[in-house]
N, C-alpha and C. Protein backbone atom coordinates (compact mmCIF):
# COMPACT_ATOMS: atom_id res chain seq x y z
N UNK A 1 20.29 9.86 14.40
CA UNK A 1 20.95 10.87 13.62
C UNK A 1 20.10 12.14 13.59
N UNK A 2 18.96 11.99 13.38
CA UNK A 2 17.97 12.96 13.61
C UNK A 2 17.89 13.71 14.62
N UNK A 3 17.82 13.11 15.62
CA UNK A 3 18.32 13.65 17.24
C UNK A 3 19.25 14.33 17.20
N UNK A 4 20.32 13.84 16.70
CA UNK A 4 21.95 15.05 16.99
C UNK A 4 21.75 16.03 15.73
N UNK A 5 21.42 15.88 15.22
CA UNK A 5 21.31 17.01 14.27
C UNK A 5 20.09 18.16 15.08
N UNK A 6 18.86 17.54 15.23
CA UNK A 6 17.99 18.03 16.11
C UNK A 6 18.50 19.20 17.25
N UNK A 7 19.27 18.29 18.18
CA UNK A 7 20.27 18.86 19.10
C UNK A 7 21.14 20.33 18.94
N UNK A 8 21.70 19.90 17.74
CA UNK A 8 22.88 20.66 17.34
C UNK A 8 22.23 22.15 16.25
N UNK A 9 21.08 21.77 16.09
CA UNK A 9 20.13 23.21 15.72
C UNK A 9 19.47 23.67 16.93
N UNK A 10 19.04 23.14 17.73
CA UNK A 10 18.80 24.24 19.05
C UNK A 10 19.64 24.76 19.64
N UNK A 11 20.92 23.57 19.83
CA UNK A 11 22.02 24.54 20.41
C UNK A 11 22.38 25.70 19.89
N UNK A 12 22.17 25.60 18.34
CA UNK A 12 22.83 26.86 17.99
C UNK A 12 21.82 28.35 17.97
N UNK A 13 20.67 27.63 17.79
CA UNK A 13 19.53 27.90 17.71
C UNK A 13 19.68 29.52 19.23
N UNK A 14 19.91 28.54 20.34
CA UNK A 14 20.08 28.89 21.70
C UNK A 14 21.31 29.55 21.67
N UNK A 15 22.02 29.71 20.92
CA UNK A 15 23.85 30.52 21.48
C UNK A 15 23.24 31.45 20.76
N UNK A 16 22.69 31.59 19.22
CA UNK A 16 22.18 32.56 18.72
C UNK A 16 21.57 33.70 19.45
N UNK A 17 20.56 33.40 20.29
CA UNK A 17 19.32 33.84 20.80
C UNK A 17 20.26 34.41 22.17
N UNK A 18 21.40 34.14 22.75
CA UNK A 18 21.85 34.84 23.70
C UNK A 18 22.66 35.53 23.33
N UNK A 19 23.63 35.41 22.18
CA UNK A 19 24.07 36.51 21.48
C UNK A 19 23.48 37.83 21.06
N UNK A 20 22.09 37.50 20.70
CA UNK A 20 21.52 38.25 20.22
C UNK A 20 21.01 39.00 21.22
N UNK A 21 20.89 38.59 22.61
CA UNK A 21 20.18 39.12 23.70
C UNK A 21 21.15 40.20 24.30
N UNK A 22 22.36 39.38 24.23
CA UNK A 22 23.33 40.05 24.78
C UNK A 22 23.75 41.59 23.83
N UNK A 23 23.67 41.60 22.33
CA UNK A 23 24.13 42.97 21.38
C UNK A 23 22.75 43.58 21.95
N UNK A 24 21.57 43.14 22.26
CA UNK A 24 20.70 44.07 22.49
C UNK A 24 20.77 44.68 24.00
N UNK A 25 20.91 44.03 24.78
CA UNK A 25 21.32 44.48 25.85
C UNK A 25 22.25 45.32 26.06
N UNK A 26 23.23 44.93 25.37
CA UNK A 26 24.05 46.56 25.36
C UNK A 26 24.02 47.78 24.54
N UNK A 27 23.17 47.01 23.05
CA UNK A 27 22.89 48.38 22.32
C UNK A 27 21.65 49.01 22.70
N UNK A 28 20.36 48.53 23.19
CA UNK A 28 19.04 48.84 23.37
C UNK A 28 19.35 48.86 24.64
N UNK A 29 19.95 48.69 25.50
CA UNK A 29 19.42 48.42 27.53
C UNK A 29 18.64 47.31 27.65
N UNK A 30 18.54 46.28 27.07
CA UNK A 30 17.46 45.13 27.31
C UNK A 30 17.56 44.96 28.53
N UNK A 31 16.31 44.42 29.52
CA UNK A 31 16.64 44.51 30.80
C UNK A 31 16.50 42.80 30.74
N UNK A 32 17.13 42.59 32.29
CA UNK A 32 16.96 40.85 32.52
C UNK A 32 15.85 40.23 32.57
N UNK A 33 14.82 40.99 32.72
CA UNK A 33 13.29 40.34 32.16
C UNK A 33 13.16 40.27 30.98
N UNK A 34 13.46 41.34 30.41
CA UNK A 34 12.80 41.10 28.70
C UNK A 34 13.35 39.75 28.41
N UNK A 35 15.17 39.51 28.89
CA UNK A 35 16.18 38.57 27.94
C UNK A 35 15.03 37.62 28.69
N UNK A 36 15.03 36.97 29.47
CA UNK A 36 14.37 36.04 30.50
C UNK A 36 13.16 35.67 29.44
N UNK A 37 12.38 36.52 29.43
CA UNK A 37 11.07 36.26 28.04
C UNK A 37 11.56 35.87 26.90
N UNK A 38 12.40 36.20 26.58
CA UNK A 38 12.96 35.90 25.20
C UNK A 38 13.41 34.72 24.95
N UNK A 39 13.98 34.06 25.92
CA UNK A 39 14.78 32.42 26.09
C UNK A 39 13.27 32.16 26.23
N UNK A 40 12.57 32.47 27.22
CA UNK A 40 11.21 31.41 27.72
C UNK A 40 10.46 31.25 26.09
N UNK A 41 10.38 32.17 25.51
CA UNK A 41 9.76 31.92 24.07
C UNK A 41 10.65 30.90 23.31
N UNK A 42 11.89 30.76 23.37
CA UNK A 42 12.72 30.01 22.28
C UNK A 42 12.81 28.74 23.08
N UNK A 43 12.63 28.36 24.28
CA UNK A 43 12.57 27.29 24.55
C UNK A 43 11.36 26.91 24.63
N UNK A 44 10.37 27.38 24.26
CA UNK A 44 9.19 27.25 23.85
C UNK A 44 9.18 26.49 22.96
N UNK A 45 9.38 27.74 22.04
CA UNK A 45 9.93 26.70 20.28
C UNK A 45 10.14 25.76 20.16
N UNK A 46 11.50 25.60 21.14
CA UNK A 46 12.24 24.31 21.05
C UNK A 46 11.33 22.79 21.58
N UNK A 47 10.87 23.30 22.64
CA UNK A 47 10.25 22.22 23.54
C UNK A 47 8.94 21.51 22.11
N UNK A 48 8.46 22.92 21.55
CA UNK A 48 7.84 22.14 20.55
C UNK A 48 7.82 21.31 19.45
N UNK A 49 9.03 21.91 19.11
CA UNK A 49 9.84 21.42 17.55
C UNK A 49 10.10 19.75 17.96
N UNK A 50 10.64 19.83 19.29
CA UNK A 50 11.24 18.42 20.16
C UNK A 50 9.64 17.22 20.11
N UNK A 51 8.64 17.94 20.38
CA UNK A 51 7.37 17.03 20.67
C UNK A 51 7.03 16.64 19.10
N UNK A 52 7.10 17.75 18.08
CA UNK A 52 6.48 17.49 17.19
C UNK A 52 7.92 16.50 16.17
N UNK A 53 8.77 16.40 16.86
CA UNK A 53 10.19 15.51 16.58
C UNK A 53 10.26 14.18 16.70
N UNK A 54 9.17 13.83 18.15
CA UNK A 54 9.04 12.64 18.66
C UNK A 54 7.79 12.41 17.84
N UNK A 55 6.87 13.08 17.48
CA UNK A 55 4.83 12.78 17.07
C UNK A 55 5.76 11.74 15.76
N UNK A 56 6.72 13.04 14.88
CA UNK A 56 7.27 12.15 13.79
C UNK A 56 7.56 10.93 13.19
N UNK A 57 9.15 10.60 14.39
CA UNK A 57 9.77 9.59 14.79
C UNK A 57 8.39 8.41 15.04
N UNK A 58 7.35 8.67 15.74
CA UNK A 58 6.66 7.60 16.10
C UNK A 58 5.60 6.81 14.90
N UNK A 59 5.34 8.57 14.10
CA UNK A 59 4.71 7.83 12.75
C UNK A 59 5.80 7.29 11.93
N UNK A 60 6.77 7.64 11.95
CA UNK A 60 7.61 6.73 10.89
C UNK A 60 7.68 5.15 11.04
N UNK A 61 7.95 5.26 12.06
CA UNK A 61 7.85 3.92 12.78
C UNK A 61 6.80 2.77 12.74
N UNK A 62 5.95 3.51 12.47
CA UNK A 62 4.58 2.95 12.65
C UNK A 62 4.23 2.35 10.87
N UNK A 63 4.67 3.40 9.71
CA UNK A 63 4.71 3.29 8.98
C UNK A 63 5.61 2.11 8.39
N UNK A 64 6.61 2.24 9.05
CA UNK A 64 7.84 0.85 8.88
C UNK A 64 6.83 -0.57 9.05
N UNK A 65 6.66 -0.31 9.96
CA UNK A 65 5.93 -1.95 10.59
C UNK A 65 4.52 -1.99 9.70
N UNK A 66 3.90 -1.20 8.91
CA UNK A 66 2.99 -1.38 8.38
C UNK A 66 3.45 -1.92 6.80
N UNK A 67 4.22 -1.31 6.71
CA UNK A 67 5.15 -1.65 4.85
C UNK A 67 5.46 -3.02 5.30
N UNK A 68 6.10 -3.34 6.09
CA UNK A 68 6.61 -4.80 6.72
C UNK A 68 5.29 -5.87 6.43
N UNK A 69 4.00 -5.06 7.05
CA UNK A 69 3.15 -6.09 6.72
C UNK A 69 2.71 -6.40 5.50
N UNK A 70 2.64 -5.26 5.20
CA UNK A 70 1.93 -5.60 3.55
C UNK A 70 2.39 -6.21 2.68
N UNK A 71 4.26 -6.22 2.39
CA UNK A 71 4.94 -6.97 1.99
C UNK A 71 4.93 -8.41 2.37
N UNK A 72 4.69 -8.57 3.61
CA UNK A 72 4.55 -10.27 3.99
C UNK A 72 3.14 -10.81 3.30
N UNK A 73 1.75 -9.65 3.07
CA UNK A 73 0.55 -10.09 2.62
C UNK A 73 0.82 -10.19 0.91
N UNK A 74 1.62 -9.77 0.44
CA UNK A 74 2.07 -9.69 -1.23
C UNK A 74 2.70 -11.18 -1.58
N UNK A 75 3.64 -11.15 -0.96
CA UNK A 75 3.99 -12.19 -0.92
C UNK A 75 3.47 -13.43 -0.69
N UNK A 76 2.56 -13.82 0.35
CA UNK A 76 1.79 -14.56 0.40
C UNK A 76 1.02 -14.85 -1.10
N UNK A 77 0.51 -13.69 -1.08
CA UNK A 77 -0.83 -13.35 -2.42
C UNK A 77 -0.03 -14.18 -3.60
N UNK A 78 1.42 -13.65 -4.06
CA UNK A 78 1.90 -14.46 -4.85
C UNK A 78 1.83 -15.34 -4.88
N UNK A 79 1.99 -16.18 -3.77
CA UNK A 79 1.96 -17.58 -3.79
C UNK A 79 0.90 -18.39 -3.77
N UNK A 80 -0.25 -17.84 -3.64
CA UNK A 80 -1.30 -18.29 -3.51
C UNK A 80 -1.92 -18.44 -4.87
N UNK A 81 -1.45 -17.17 -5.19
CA UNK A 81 -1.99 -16.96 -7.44
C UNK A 81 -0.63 -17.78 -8.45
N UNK A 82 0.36 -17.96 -7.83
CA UNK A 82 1.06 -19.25 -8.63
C UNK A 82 0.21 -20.99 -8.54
N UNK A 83 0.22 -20.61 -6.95
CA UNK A 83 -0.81 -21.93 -6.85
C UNK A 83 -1.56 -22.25 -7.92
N UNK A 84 -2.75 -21.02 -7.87
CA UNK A 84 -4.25 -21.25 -8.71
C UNK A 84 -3.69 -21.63 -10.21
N UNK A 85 -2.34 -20.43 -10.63
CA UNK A 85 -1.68 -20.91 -12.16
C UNK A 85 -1.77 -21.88 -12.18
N UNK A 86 -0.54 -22.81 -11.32
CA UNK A 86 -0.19 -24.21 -11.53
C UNK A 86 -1.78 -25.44 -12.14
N UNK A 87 -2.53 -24.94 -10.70
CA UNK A 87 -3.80 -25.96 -10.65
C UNK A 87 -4.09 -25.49 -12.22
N UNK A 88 -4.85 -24.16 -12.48
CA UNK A 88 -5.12 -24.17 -13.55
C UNK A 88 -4.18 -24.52 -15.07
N UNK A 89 -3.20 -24.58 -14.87
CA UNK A 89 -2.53 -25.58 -16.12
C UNK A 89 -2.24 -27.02 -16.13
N UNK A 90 -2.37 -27.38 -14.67
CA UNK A 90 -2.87 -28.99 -14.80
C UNK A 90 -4.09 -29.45 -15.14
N UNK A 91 -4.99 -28.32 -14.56
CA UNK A 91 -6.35 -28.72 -14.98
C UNK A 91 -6.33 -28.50 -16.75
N UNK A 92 -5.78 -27.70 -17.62
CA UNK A 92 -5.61 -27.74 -18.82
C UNK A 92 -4.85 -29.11 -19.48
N UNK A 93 -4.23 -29.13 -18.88
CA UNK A 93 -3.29 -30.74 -18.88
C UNK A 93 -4.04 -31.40 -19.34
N UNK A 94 -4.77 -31.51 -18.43
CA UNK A 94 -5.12 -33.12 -17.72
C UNK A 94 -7.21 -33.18 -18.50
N UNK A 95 -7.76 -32.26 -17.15
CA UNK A 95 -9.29 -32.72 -17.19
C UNK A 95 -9.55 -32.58 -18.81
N UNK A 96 -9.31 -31.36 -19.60
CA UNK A 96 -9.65 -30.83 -20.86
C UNK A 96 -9.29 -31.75 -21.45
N UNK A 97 -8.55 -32.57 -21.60
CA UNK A 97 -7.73 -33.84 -22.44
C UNK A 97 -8.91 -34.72 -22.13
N UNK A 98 -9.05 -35.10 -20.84
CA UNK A 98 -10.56 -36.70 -21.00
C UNK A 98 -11.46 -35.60 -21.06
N UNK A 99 -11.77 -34.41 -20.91
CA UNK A 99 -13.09 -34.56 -21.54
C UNK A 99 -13.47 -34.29 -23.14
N UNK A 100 -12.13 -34.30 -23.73
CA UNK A 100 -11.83 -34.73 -25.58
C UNK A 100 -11.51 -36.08 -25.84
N UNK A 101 -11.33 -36.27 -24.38
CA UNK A 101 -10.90 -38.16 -24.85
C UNK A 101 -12.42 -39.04 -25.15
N UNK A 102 -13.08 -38.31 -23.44
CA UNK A 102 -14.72 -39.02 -23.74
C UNK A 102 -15.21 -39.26 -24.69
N UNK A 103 -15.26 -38.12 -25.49
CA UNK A 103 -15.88 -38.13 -27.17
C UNK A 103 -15.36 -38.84 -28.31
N UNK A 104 -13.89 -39.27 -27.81
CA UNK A 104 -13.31 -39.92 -28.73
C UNK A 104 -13.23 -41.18 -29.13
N UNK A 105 -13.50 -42.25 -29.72
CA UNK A 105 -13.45 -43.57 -29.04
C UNK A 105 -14.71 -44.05 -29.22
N UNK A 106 -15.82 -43.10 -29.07
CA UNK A 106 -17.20 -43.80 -29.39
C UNK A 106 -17.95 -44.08 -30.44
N UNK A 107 -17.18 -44.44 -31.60
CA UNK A 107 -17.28 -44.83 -32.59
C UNK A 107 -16.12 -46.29 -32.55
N UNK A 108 -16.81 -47.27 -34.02
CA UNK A 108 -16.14 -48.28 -33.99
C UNK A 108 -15.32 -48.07 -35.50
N UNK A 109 -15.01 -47.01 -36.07
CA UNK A 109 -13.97 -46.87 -37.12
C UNK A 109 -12.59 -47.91 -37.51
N UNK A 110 -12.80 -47.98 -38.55
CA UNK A 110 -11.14 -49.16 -38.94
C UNK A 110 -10.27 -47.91 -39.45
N UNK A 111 -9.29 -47.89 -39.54
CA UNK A 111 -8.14 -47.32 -39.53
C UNK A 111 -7.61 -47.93 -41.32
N UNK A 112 -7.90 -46.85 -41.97
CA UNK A 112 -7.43 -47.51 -43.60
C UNK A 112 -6.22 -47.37 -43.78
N UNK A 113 -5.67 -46.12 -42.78
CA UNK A 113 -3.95 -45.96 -43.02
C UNK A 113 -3.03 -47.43 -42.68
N UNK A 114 -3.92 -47.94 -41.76
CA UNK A 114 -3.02 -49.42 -41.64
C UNK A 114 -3.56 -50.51 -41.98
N UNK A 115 -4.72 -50.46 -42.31
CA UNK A 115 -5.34 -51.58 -43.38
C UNK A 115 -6.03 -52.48 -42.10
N UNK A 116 -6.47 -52.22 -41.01
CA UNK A 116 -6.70 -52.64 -40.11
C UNK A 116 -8.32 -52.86 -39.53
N UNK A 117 -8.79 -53.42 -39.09
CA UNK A 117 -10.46 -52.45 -38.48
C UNK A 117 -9.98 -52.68 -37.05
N UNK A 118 -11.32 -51.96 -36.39
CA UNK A 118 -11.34 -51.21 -35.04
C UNK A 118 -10.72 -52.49 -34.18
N UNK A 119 -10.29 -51.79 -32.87
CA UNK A 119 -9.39 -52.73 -32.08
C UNK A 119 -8.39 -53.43 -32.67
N UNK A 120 -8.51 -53.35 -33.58
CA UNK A 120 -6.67 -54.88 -34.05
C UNK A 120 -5.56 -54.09 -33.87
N UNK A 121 -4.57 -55.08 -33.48
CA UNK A 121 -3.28 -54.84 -33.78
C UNK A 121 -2.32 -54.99 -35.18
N UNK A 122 -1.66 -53.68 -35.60
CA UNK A 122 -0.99 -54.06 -36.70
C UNK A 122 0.43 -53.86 -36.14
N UNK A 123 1.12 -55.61 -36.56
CA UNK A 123 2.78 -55.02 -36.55
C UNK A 123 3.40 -55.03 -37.59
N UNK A 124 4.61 -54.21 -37.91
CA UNK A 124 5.10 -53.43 -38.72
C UNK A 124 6.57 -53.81 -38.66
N UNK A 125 7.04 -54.84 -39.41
CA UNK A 125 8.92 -55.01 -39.25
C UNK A 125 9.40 -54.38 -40.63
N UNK A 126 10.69 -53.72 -40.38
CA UNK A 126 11.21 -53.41 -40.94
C UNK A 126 11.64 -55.09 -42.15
N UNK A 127 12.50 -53.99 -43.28
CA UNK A 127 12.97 -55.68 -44.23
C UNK A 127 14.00 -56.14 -43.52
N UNK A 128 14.93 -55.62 -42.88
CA UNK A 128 15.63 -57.11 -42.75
C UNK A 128 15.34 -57.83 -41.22
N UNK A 129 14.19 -57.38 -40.57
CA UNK A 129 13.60 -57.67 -39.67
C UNK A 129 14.44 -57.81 -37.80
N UNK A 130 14.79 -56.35 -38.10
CA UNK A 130 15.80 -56.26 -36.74
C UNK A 130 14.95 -55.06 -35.62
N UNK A 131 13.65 -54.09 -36.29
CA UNK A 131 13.20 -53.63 -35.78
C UNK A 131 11.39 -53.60 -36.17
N UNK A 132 10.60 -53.58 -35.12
CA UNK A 132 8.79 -53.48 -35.41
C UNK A 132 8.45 -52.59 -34.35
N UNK A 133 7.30 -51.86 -34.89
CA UNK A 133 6.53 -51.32 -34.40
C UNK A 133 4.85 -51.59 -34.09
N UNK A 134 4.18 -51.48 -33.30
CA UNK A 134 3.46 -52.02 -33.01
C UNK A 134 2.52 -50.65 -32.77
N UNK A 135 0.72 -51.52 -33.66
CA UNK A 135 0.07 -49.64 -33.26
C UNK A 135 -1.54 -50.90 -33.25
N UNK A 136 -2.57 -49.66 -31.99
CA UNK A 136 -3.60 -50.47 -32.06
C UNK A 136 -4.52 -49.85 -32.50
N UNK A 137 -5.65 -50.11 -33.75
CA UNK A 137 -6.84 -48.97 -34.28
C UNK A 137 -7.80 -49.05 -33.03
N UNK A 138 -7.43 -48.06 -33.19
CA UNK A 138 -9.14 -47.83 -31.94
C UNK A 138 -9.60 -46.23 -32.59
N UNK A 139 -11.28 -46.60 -32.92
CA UNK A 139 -11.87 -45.25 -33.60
C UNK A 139 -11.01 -44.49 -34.72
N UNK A 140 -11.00 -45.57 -35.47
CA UNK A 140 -10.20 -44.85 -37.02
C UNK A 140 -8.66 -44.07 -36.59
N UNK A 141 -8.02 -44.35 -35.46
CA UNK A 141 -6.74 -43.62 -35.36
C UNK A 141 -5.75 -44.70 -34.58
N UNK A 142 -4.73 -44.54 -35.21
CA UNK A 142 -3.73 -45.33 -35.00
C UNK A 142 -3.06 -45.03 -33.64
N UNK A 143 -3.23 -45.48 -32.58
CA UNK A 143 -2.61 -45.65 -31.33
C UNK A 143 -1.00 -46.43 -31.43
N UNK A 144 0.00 -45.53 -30.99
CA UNK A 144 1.47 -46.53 -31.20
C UNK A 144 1.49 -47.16 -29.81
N UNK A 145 1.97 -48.44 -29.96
CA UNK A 145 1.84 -49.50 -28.81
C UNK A 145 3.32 -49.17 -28.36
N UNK A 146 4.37 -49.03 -28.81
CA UNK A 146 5.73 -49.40 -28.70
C UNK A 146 6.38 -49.95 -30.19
N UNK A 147 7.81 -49.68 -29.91
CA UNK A 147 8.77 -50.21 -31.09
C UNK A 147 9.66 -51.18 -30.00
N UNK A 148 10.07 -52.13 -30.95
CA UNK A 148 10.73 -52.48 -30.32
C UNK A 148 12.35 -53.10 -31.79
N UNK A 149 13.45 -53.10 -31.18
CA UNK A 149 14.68 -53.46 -31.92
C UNK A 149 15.18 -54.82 -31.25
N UNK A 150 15.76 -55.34 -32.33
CA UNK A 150 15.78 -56.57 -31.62
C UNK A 150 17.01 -56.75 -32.48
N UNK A 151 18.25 -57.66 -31.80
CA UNK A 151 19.78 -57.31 -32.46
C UNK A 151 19.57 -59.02 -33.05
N UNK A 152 20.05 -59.03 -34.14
CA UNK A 152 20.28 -60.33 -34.92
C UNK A 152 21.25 -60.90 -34.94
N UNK A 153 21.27 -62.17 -34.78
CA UNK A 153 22.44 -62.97 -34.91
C UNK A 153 23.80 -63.29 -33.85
N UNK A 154 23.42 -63.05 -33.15
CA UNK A 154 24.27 -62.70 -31.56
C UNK A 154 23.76 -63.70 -30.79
């Protein structure tokens, strides 16, 4: 598109410039050398406008394929720093949890909320005995084992 537009300003560029050669030629006497110099200068112009048309066209181009890359390196980058997120919120998950668990546990505490001491199991039935829960003291805190329901009379 650049090109025909390009085109279509020298052409006119050029009908101009012989029009103009031509009112002078008949109002001034321009002789066929001067007009002759006069085109050789405007296609001068032109020939340059045309090189420095193409220098353009080639940096644009160049520029295209470079945006192209950087976008493929962004993208990457994203994915690489979701990665590290992820790891780093499993590693929050996970390692930070045993290394609060390590510390935990190394004591032999009884558990008074369930009337229990360390390691035992306390189970827990409801009154009319259709559901229990089950919890084990370990270090003064009540660990839940499972519930379990159990249907009566069936």
């Amino acid at each position: 598109m650049n090109k025909n537009l390009f085109a279509l300003a020298a052409g006119g560029l050029l009908l101009a410039t012989v029009a103009q050669a031509q009112a002078q030629t008949q109002g001034a006497g321009m002789t066929t050398r001067e007009l002759n110099q006069t085109l050789s200068r405007y296609d001068a112009i032109i020939a340059r406008m045309e090189a420095q048309n193409e220098r353009l066209m080639g940096e644009l181009r160049s520029l295209q394929r470079e945006q192209d890359r950087v976008t493929k390196l962004v993208e990457s980058q994203q994915g690489q720093i979701q990665q590290g997120i992820d790891g780093l919120q499993e590693f929050k998950n996970t390692e930070i949890e045993n290394i609060r668990a390590s510390f935990w546990g190394s004591g032999k505490r009884d558990c008074k909320d369930l009337g229990v001491k360390h390691q035992q199991i306390k189970v827990t039935m409801s009154p009319d005995g259709s559901e229990s829960v089950r919890f084990l003291c370990f270090d003064g805190k009540p660990l839940l084992l499972g519930a379990e329901k159990f249907v009566v009379g069936r």
